[in-house]
C-alpha atoms as a PDB file:
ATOM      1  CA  UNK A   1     -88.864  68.185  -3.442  1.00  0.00           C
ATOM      2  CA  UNK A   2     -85.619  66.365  -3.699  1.00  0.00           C
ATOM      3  CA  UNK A   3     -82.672  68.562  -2.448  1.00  0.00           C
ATOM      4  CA  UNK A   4     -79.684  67.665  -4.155  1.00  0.00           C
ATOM      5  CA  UNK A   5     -75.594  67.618  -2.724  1.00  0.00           C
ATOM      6  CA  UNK A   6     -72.672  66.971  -5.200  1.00  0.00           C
ATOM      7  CA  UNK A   7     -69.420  66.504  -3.382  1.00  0.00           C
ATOM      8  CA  UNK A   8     -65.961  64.568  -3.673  1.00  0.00           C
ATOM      9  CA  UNK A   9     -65.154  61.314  -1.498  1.00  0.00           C
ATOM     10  CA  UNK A  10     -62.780  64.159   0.350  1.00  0.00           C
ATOM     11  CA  UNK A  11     -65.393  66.357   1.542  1.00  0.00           C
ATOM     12  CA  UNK A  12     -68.077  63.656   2.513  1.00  0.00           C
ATOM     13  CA  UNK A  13     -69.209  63.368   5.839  1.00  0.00           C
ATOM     14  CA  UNK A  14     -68.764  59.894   7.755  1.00  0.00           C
ATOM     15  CA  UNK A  15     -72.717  60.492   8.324  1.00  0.00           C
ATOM     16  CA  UNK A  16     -72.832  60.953   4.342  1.00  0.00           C
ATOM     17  CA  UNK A  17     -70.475  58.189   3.367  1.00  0.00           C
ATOM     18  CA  UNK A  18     -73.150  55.777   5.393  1.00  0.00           C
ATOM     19  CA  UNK A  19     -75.820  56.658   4.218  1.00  0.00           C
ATOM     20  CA  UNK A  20     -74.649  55.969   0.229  1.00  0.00           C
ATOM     21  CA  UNK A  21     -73.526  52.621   1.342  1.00  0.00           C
ATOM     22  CA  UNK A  22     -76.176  51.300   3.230  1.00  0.00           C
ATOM     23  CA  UNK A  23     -78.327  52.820   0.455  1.00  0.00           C
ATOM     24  CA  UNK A  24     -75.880  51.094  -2.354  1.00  0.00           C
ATOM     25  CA  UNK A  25     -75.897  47.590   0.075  1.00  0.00           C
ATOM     26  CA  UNK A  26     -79.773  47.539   0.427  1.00  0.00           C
ATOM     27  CA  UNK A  27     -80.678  47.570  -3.186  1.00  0.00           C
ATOM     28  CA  UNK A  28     -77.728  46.213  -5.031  1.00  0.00           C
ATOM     29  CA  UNK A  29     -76.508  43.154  -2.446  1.00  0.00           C
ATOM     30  CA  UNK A  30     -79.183  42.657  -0.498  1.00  0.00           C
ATOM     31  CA  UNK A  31     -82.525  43.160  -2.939  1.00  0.00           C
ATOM     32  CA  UNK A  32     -81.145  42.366  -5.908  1.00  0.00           C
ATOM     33  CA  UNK A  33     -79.332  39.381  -4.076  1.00  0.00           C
ATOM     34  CA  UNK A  34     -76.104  39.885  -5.877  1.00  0.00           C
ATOM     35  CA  UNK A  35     -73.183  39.486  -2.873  1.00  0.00           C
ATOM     36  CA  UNK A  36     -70.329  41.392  -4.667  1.00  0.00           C
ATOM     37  CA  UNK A  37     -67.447  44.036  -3.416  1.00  0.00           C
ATOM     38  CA  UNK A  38     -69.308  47.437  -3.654  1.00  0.00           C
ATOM     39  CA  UNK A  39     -66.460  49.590  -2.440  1.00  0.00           C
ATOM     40  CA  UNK A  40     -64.380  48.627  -5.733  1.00  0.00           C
ATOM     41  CA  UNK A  41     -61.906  51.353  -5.267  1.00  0.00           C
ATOM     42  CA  UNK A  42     -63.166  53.674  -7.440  1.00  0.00           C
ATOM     43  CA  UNK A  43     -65.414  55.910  -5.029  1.00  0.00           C
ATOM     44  CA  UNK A  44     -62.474  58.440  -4.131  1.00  0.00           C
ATOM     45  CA  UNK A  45     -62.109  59.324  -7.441  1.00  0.00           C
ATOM     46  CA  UNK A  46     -65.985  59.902  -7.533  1.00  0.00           C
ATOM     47  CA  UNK A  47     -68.294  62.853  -7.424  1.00  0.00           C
ATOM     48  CA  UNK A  48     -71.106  61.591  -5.382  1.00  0.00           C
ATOM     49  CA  UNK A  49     -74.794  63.051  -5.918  1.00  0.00           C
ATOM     50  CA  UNK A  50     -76.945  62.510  -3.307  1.00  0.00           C
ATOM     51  CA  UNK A  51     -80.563  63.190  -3.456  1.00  0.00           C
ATOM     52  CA  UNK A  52     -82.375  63.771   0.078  1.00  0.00           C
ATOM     53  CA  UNK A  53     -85.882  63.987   0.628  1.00  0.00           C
ATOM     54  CA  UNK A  54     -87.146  64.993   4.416  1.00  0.00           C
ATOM     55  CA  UNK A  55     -83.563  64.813   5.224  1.00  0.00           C
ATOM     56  CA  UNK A  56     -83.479  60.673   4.109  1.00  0.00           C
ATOM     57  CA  UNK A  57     -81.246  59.930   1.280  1.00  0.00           C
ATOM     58  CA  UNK A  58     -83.603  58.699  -1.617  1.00  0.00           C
ATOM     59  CA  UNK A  59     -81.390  58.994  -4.655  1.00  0.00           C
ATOM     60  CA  UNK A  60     -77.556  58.256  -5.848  1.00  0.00           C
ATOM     61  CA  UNK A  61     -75.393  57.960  -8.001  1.00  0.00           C
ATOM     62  CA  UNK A  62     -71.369  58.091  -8.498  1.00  0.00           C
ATOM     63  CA  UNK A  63     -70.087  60.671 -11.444  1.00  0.00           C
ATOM     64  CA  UNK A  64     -66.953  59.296 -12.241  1.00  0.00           C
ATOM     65  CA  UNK A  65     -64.186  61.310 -14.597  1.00  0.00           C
ATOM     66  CA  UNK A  66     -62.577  60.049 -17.635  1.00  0.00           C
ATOM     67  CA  UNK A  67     -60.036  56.609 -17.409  1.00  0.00           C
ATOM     68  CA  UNK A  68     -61.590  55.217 -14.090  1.00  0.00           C
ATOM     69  CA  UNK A  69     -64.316  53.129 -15.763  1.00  0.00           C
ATOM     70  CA  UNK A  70     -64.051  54.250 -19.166  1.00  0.00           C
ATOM     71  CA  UNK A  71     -61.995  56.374 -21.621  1.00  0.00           C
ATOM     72  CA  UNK A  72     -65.405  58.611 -20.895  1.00  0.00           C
ATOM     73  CA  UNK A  73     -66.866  59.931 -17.951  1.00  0.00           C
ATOM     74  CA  UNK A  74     -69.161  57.800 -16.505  1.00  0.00           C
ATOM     75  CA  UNK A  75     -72.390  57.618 -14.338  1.00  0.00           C
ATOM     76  CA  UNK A  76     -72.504  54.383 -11.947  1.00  0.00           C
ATOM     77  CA  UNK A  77     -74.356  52.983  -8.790  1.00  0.00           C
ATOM     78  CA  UNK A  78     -77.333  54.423  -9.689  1.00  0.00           C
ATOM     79  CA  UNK A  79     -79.678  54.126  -7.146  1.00  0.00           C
ATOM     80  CA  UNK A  80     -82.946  54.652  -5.943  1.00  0.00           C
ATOM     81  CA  UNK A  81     -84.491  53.839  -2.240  1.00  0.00           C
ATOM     82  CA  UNK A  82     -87.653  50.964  -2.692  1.00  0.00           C
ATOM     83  CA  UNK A  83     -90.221  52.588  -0.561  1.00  0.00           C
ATOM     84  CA  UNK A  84     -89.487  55.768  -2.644  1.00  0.00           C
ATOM     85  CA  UNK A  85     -89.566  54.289  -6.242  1.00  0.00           C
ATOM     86  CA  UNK A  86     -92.670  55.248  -8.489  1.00  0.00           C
ATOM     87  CA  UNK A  87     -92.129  58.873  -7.463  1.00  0.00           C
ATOM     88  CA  UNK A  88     -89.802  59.736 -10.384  1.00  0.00           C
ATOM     89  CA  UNK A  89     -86.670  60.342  -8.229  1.00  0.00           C
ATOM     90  CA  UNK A  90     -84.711  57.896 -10.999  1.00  0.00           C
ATOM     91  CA  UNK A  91     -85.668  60.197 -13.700  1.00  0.00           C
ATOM     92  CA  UNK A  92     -84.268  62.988 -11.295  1.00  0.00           C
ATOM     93  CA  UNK A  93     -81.474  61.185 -10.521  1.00  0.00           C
ATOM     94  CA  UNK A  94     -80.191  61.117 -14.206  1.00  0.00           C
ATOM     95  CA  UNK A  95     -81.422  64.452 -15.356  1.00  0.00           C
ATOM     96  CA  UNK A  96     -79.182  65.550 -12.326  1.00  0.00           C
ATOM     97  CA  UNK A  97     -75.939  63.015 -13.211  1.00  0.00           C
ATOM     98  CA  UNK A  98     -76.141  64.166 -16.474  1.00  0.00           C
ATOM     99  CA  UNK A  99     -76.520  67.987 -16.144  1.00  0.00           C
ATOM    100  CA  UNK A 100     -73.515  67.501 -13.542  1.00  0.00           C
ATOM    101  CA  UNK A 101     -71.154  65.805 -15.345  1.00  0.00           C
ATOM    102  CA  UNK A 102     -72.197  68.603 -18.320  1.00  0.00           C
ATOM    103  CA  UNK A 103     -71.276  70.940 -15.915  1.00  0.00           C
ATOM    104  CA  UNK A 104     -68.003  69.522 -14.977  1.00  0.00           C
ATOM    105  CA  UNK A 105     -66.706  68.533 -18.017  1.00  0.00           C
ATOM    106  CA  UNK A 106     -68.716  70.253 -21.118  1.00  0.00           C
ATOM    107  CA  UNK A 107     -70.236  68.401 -23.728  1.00  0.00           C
ATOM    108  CA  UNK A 108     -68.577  64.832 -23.583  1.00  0.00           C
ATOM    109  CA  UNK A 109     -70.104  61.413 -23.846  1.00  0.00           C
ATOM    110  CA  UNK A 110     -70.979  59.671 -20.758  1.00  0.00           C
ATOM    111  CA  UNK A 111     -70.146  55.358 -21.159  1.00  0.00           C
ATOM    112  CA  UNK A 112     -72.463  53.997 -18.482  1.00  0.00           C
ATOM    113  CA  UNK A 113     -72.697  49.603 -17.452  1.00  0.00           C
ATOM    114  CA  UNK A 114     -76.250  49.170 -17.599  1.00  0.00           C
ATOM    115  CA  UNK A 115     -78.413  46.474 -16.201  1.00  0.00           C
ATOM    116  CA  UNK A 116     -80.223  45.339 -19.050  1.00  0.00           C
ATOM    117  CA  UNK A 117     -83.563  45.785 -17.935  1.00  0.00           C
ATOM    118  CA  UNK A 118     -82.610  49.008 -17.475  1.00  0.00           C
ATOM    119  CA  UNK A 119     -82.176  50.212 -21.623  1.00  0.00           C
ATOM    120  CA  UNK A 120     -85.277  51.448 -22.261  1.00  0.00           C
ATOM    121  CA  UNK A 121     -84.997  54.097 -19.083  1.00  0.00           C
ATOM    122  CA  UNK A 122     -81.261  54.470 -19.758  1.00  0.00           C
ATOM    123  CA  UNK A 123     -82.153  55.324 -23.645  1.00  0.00           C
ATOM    124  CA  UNK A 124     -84.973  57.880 -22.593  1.00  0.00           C
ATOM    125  CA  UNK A 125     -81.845  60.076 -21.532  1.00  0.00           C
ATOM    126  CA  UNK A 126     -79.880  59.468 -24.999  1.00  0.00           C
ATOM    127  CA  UNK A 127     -77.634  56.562 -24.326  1.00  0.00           C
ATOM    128  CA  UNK A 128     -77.763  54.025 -26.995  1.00  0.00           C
ATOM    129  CA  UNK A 129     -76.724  50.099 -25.814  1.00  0.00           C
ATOM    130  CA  UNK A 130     -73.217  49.381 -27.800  1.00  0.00           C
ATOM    131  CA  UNK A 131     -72.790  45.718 -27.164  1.00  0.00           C
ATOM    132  CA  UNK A 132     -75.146  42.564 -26.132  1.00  0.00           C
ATOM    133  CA  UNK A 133     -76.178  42.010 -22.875  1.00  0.00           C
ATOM    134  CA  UNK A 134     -72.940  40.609 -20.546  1.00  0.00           C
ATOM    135  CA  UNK A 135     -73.195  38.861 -17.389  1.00  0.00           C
ATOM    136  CA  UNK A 136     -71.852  41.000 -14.420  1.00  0.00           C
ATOM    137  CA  UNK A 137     -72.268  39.492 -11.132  1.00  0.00           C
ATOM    138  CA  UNK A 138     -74.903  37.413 -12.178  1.00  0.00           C
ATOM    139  CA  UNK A 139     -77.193  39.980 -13.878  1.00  0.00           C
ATOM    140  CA  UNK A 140     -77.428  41.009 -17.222  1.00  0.00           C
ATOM    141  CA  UNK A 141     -75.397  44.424 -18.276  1.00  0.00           C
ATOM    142  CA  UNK A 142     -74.939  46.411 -21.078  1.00  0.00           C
ATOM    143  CA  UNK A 143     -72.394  48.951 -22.323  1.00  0.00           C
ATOM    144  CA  UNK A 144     -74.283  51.885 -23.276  1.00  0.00           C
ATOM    145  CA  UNK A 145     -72.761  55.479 -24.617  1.00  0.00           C
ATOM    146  CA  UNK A 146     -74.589  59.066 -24.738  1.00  0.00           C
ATOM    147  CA  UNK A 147     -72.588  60.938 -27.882  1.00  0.00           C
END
């Protein structure tokens, strides 16, 4: 069972803070192969979820608040560790992001930047793709919105 933390860049722990980068590094720079500046400045103005499983971080993702990303709140660097994909810890992940930023905020839509072979999970959660697919670092995003 996945045992979730929510916390603000202010209250992470330097331990913390390493483990969501070398977690964010692994997958999006090194196995995706994509060299591009993950700490883009907006991870203090982040909620960070972290999902831990036999005290290993498994699961993350960055709940961002309105006019940081978007004119929405917003759900980015979703993440997942390899050796622990297939277990449904994604699905967690979102069902988690989502209920949070409910939480936080109340009813509002969430804008997420997708990758593109991504839509058909993102959509399974109620985001619908606004826009063609965009190039973003090499890989193919979308824009989509949950109303």
């Amino acid at each position: 069972m996945i045992q979730w933390q929510l916390k603000p860049f202010s209250e992470l722990l330097n331990t913390e803070l390493y483990s969501v980068l070398k977690l964010r590094q692994e997958v999006f720079i090194v196995e995706q192969n994509c060299p591009y500046l993950d700490n883009d400045g907006k991870d203090i103005y982040a909620h960070h979820l972290m999902g831990y499983f036999d005290d290993e971080l498994v699961a993350y993702s960055r709940l961002l608040p309105i006019n940081i990303s978007y004119e929405e709140v917003s759900i980015g660097r979703v993440v997942t560790a390899t050796k622990h994909r297939g277990r449904d810890f994604g699905k967690l992940l979102m069902q988690k992001s989502i209920a949070e930023l409910e939480r936080m905020y109340g009813m509002v839509p969430i804008r997420i930047g997708a990758q593109a072979y991504l839509k058909k999970f993102y959509e399974s959660f109620g985001f619908e793709d606004l826009n063609e697919p965009y190039m973003e670092d090499g890989i193919p995003h979308m824009i989509m919105l949950r109303r």
